[in-house]
Protein backbone atom coordinates (compact mmCIF):
# COMPACT_ATOMS: atom_id res chain seq x y z
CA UNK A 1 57.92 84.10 105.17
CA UNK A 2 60.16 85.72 107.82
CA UNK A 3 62.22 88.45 105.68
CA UNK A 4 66.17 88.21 106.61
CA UNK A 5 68.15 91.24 107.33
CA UNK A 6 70.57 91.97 105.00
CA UNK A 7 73.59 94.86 105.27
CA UNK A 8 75.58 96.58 103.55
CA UNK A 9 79.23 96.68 104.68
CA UNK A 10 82.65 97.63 102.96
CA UNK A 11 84.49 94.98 101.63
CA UNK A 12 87.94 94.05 99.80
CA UNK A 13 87.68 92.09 97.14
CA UNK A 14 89.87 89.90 94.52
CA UNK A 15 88.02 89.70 91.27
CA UNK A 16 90.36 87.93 89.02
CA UNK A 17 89.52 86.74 84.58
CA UNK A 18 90.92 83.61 83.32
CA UNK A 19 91.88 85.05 80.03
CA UNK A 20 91.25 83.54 76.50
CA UNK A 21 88.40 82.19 77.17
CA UNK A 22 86.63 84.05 74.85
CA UNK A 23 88.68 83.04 71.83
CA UNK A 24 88.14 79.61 72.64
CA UNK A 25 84.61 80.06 72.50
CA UNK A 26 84.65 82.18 69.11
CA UNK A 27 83.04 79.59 66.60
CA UNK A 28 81.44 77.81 69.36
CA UNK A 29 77.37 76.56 69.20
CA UNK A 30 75.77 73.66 69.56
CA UNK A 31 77.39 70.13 70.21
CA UNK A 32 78.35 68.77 66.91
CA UNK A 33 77.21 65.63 65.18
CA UNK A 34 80.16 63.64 65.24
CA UNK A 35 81.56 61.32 61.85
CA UNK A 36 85.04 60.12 63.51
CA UNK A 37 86.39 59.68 66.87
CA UNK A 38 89.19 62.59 65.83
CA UNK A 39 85.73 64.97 65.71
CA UNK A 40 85.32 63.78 68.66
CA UNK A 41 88.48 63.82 70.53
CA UNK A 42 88.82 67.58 69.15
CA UNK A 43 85.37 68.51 71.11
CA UNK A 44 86.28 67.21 74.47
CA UNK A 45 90.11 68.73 73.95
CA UNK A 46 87.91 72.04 73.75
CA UNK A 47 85.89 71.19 76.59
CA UNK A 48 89.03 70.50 77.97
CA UNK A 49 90.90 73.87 77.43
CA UNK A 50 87.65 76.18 78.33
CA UNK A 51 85.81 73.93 81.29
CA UNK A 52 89.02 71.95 82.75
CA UNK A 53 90.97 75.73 82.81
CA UNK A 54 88.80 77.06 85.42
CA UNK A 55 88.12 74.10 87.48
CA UNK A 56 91.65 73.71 87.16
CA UNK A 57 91.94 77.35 88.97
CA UNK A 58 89.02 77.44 91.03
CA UNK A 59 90.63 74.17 92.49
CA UNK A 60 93.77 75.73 92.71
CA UNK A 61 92.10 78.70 94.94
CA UNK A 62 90.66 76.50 97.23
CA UNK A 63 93.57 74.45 97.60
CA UNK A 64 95.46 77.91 98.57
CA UNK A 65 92.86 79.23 101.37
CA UNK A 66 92.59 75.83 103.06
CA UNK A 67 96.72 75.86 103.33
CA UNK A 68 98.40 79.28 103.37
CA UNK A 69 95.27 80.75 105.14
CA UNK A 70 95.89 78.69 107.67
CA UNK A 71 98.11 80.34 110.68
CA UNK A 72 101.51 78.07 112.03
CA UNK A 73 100.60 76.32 114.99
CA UNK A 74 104.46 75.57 115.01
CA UNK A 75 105.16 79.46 114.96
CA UNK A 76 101.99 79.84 117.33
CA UNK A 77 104.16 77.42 119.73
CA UNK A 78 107.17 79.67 119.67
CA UNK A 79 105.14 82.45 121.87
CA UNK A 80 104.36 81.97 125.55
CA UNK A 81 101.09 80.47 126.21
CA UNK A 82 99.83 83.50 127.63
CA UNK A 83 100.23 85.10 124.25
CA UNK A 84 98.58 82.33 122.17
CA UNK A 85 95.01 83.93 122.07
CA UNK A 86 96.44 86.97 120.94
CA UNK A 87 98.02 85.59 118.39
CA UNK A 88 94.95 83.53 117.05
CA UNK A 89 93.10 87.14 116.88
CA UNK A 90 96.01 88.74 115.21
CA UNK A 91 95.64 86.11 112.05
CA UNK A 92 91.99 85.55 112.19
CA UNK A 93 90.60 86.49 108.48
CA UNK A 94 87.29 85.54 107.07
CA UNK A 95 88.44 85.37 103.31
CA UNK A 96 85.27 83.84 101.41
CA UNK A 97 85.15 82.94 97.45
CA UNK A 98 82.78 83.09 94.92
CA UNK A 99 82.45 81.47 91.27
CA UNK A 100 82.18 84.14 88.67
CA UNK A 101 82.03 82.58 85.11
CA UNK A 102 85.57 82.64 83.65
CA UNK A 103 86.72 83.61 86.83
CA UNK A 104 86.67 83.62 90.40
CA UNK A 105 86.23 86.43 93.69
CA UNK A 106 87.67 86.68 96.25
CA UNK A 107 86.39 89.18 98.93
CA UNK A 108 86.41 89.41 102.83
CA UNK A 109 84.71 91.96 105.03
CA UNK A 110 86.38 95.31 107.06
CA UNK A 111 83.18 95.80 108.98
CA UNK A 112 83.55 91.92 110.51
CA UNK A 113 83.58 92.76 114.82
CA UNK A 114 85.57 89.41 115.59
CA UNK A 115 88.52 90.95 113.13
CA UNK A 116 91.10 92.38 115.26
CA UNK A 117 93.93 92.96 112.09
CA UNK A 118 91.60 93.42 108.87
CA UNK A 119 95.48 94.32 107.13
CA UNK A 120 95.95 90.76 107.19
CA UNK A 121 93.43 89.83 105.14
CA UNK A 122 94.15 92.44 102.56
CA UNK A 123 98.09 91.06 102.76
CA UNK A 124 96.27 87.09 102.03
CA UNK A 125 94.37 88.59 99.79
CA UNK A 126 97.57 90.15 97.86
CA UNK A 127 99.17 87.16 97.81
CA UNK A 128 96.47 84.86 96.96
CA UNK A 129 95.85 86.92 93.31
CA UNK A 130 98.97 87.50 93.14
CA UNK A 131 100.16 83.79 93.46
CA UNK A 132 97.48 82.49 91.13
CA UNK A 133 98.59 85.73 88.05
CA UNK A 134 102.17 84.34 88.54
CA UNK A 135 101.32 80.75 88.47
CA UNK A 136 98.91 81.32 85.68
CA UNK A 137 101.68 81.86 83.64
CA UNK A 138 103.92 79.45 84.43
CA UNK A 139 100.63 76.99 83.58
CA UNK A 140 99.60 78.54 80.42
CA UNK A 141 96.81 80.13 81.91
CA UNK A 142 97.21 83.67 82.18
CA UNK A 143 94.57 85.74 84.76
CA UNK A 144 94.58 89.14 85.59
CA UNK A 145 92.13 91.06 87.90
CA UNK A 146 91.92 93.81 90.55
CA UNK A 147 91.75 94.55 94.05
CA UNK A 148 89.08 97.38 95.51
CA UNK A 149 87.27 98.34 98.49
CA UNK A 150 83.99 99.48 98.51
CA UNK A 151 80.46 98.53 99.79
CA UNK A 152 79.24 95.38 98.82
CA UNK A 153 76.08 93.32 100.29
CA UNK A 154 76.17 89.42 100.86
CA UNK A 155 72.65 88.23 99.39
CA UNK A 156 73.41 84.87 100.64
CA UNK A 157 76.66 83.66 102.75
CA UNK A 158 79.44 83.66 100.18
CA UNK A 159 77.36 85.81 97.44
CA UNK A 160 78.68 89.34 97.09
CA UNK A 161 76.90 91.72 95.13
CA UNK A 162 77.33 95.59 95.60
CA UNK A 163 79.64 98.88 93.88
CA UNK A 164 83.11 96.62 95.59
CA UNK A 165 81.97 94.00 92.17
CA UNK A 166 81.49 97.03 90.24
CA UNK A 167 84.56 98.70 91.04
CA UNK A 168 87.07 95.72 90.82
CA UNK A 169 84.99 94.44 87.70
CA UNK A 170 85.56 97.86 85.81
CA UNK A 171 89.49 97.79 86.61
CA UNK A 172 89.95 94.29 85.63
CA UNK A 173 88.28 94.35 82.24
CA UNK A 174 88.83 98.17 81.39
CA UNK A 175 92.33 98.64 83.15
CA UNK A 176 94.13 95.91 83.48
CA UNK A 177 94.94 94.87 80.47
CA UNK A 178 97.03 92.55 80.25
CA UNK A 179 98.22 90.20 82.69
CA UNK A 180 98.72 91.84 85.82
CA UNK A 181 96.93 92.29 89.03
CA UNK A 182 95.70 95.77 89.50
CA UNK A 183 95.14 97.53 92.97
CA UNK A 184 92.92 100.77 93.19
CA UNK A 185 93.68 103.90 95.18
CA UNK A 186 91.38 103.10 97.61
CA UNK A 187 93.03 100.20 98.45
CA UNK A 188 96.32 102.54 98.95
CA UNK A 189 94.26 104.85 101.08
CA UNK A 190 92.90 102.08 102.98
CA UNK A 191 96.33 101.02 103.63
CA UNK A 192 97.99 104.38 104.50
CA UNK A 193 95.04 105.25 107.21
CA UNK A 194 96.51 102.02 108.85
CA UNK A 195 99.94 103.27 108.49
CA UNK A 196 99.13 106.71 110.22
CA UNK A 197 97.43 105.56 112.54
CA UNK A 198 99.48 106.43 115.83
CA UNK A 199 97.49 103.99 118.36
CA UNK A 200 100.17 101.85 120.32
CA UNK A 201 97.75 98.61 120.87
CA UNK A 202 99.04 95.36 119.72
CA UNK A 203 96.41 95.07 117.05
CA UNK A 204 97.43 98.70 115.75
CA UNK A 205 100.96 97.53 115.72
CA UNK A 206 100.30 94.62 114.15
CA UNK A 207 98.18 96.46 111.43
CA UNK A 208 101.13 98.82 110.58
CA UNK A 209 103.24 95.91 109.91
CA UNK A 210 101.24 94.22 108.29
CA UNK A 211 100.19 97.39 106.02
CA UNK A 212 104.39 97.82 105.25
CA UNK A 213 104.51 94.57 104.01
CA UNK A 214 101.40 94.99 101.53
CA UNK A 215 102.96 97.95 100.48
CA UNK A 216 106.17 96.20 99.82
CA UNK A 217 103.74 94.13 97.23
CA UNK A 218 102.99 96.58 95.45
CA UNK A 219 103.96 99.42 92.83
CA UNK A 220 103.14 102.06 90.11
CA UNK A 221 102.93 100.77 87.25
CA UNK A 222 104.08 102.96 83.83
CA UNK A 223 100.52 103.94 83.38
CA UNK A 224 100.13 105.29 86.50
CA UNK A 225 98.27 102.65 88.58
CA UNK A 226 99.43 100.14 91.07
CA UNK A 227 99.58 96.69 90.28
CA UNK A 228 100.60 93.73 92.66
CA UNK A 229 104.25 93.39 92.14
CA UNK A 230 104.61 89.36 92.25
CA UNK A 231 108.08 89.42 90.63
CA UNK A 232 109.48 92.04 93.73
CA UNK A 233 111.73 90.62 96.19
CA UNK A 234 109.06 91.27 98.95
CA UNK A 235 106.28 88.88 97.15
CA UNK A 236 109.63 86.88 96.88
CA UNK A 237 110.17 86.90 100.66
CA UNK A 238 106.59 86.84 101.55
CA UNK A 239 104.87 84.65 99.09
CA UNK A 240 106.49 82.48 96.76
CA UNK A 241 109.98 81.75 98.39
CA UNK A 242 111.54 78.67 96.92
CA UNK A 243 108.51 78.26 94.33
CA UNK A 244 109.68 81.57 92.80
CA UNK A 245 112.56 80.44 90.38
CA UNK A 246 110.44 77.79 88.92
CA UNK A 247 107.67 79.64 88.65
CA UNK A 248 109.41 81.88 87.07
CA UNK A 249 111.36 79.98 84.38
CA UNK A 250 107.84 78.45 83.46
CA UNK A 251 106.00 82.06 83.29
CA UNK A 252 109.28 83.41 81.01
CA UNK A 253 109.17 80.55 78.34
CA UNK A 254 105.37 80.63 77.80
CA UNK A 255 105.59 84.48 77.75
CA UNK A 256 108.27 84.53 74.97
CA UNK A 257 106.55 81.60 73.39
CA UNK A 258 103.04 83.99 73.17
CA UNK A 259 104.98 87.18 72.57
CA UNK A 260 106.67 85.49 69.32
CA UNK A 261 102.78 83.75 68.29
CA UNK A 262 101.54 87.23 68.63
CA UNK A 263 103.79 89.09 66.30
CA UNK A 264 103.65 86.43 63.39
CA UNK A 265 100.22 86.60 63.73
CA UNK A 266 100.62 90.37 63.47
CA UNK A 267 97.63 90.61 66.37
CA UNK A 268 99.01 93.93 67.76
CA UNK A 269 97.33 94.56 70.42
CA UNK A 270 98.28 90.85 72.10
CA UNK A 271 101.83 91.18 70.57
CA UNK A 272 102.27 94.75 72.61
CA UNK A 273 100.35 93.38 75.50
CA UNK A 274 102.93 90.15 76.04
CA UNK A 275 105.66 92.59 75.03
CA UNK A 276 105.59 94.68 77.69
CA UNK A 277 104.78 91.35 80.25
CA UNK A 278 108.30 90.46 78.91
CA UNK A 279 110.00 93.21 79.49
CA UNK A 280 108.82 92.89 82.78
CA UNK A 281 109.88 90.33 84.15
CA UNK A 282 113.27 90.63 81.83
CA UNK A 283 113.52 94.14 84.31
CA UNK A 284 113.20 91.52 87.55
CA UNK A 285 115.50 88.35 86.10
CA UNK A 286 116.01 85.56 88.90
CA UNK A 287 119.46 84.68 87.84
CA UNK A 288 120.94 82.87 86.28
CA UNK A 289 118.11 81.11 84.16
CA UNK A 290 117.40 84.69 81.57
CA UNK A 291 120.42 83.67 79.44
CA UNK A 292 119.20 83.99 75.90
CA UNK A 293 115.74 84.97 76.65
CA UNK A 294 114.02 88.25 75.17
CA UNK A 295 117.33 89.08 72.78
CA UNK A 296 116.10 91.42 70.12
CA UNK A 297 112.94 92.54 72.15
């Protein structure tokens, strides 16, 4: 058999956890032997809150890179038709996504020839987690995840495998926490060689802005490390825009509603954990819908 070629290149990569899944699977085995249809409509409600949460989101994803991936032909319009190709190459990403379990990847490649602007796929790549931890709340489905670079190796088209899973793997499940989208150094340092670069091309322009507005997306968390900042008014302005306040009202109620579950059940370390989600998004109200919410947090 003819042996393929297969390379390593660096990637960025989305690796995002549908959380709780593990806690609905606690006393899980084999299918039951069922005596009543209530046994029975209790098994496919847990079928239903394990296997129909993430189809829900991996439907959800690829509902999101078949629309926002896709660049305005009405804005494309607004330029000169001299200027169209250049602004097809300017936009052109190659954002693939993988099925991970209880969770999903997202990943594209920096080595990719035919990308002019790789910034823009790290800015869709921002707001696609980003987008999907907000809405996960506002759904009752709470992700979080990380966002690396490093080298990574497609062993077939679309399946990633490399240190760029190892790397956003270890910050998701070791850093992250709670839910919150985290984004490693490298990803800063990827970003600021774009900013200082000093080339005056309209691809290197076009990098630089988009590198300002990813780092618009994005701040230091208490801990120390950056996180996607999906409540900022950048994200606002970029991303969500008249979704946000709903979204938002949603997210707040089922936070509260978790935070207050958490501390009757005196579970600390999910009581602290929705805690501090409150208070963040309590420090980043979208007015005037916070009346009454959080008092005595």
């Amino acid at each position: 058999m003819e042996k393929k070629e297969r390379v390593a290149y660096n990637y960025c990569i989305a690796f995002l956890d549908l959380l709780g899944q593990r806690e609905e699977y606690k006393n899980e085995g084999l299918i039951p032997f069922f005596t009543s249809d209530q046994e029975r409509e209790t098994f496919n409600q847990k079928i239903k809150n394990t296997i129909g949460a993430i189809l829900s989101l991996q439907k959800y994803a690829e509902t999101m890179m078949k629309t926002a991936l896709t660049p305005s032909q009405e804005r494309k319009m607004a330029f000169p038709p001299k200027y169209h190709e250049i602004y097809d190459k300017i936009l052109q990403t190659n954002i693939k996504h993988q099925r991970w379990s209880d969770g999903l990847v997202l990943f594209t490649s920096l080595s990719d020839p035919n990308i002019r602007c790789p910034v823009v796929a790290l800015f869709d790549l921002l707001g696609l987690a980003g987008t999907m931890c907000f809405r996960g709340l506002s759904k009752k489905q709470p992700i979080r995840g990380a966002i690396d670079i490093a080298w990574g190796l497609e062993l077939r088209d679309g399946e990633l495998y490399g240190a760029v899973v190892a790397k956003a793997y270890e910050l998701e499940s070791h850093v992250a926490q709670y839910p919150r989208i985290i984004v490693s150094q490298r990803t800063i340092g990827f970003l600021e060689a774009h900013r200082q670069n000093k080339n005056n091309d309209i691809y290197s322009q076009c990098n630089r802005q988009f590198t300002e507005m990813c780092l618009n997306m994005i701040v230091e968390d208490s801990d120390g490390y950056f996180m996607i900042h999906y409540l900022g008014d950048s994200f606002r302005e970029y991303i969500s825009k008249e979704l946000h306040n709903d979204i938002y009202n949603e997210a707040i109620n089922f936070i509260q509603g978790e935070y207050e579950k958490f501390r009757k059940m005196k579970n600390t370390k999910l009581a602290f954990r929705y805690s501090y989600l409150l208070s963040y998004f309590l420090s980043h109200p979208t007015p005037p819908s916070l009346k009454g919410l959080g008092e005595g947090v």
